[in-house]
Protein backbone atom coordinates (compact mmCIF):
# COMPACT_ATOMS: atom_id res chain seq x y z
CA UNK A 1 6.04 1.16 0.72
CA UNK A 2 4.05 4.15 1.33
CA UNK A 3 5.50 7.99 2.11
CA UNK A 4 3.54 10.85 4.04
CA UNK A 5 4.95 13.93 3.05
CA UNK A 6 5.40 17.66 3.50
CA UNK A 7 6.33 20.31 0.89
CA UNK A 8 6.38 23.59 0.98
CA UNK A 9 6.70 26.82 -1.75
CA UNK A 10 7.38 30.50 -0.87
CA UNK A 11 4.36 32.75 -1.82
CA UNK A 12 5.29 36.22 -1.34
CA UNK A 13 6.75 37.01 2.23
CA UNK A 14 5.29 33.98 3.73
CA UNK A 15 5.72 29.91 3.15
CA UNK A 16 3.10 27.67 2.41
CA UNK A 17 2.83 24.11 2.97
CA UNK A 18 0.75 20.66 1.41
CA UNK A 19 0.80 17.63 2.83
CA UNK A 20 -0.27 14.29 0.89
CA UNK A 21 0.56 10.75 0.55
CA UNK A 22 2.39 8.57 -2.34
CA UNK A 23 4.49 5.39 -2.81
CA UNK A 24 6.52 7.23 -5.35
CA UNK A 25 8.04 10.31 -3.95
CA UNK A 26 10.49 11.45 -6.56
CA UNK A 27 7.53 11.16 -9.13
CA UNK A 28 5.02 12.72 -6.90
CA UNK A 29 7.34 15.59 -6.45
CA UNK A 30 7.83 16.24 -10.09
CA UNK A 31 4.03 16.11 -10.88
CA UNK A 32 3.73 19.12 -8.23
CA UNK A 33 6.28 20.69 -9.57
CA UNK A 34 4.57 20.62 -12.57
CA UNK A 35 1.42 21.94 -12.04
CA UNK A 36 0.11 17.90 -12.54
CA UNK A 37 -0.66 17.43 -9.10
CA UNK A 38 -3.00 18.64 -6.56
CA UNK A 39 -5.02 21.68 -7.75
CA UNK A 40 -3.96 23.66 -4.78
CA UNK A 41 -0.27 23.02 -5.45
CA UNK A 42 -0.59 24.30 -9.41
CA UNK A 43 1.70 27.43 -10.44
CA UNK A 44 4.23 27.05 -7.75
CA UNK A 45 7.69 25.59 -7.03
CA UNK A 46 7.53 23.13 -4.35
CA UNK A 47 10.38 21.22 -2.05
CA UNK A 48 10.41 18.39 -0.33
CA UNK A 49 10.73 19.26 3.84
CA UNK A 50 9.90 16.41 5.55
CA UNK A 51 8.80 12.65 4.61
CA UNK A 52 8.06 9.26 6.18
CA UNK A 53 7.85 5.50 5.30
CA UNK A 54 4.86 3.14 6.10
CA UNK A 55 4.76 -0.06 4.99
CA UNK A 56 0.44 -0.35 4.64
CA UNK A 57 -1.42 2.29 2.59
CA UNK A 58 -4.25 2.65 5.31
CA UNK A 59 -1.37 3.58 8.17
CA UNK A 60 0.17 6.15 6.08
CA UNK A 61 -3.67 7.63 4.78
CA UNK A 62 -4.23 8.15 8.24
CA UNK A 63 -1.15 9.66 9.01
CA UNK A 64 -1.54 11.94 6.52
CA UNK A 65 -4.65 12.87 7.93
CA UNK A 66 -3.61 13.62 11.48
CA UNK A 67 -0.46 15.81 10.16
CA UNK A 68 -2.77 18.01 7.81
CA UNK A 69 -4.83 18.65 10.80
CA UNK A 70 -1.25 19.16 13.03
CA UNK A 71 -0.73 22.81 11.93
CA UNK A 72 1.57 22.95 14.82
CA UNK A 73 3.59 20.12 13.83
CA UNK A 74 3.42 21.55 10.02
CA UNK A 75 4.87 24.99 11.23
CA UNK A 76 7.59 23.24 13.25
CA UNK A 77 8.65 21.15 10.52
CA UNK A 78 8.17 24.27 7.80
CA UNK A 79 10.61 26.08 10.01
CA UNK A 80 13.25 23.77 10.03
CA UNK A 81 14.11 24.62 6.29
């Protein structure tokens, strides 16, 4: 089982968002969280705003891809928190 995900951190007066891929959310949230994850994500306090469940790695990498490049869709979701 493989998750896409969205998190997001407040920097400031505006909200800032990463989107990645994992098949461990919990522990992929934690490693953010402390500053063990992506390099852009380092030095800030993340949450968890959206995530979804594919069941082949290659489905979700793609998915991934498309909603990084959905800034739209990112702001949408982003919003709803």
């Amino acid at each position: 089982m493989y998750f896409v995900y969205l998190i997001v951190s407040k920097d400031k007066n505006r909200t800032i968002s990463y989107v990645g891929y994992t098949n461990n959310i919990k522990k992929r949230l934690s490693l953010h969280n402390n500053s063990k994850g992506a390099k852009f994500t380092k030095g800030r306090t993340w949450k968890l705003a959206y995530y979804k469940k594919y069941d082949k790695k290659n489905i979700a990498m793609k998915e991934e891809y498309r909603l990084k490049k959905n800034y739209k869709l990112r702001n949408e979701l982003k919003r709803k928190l």
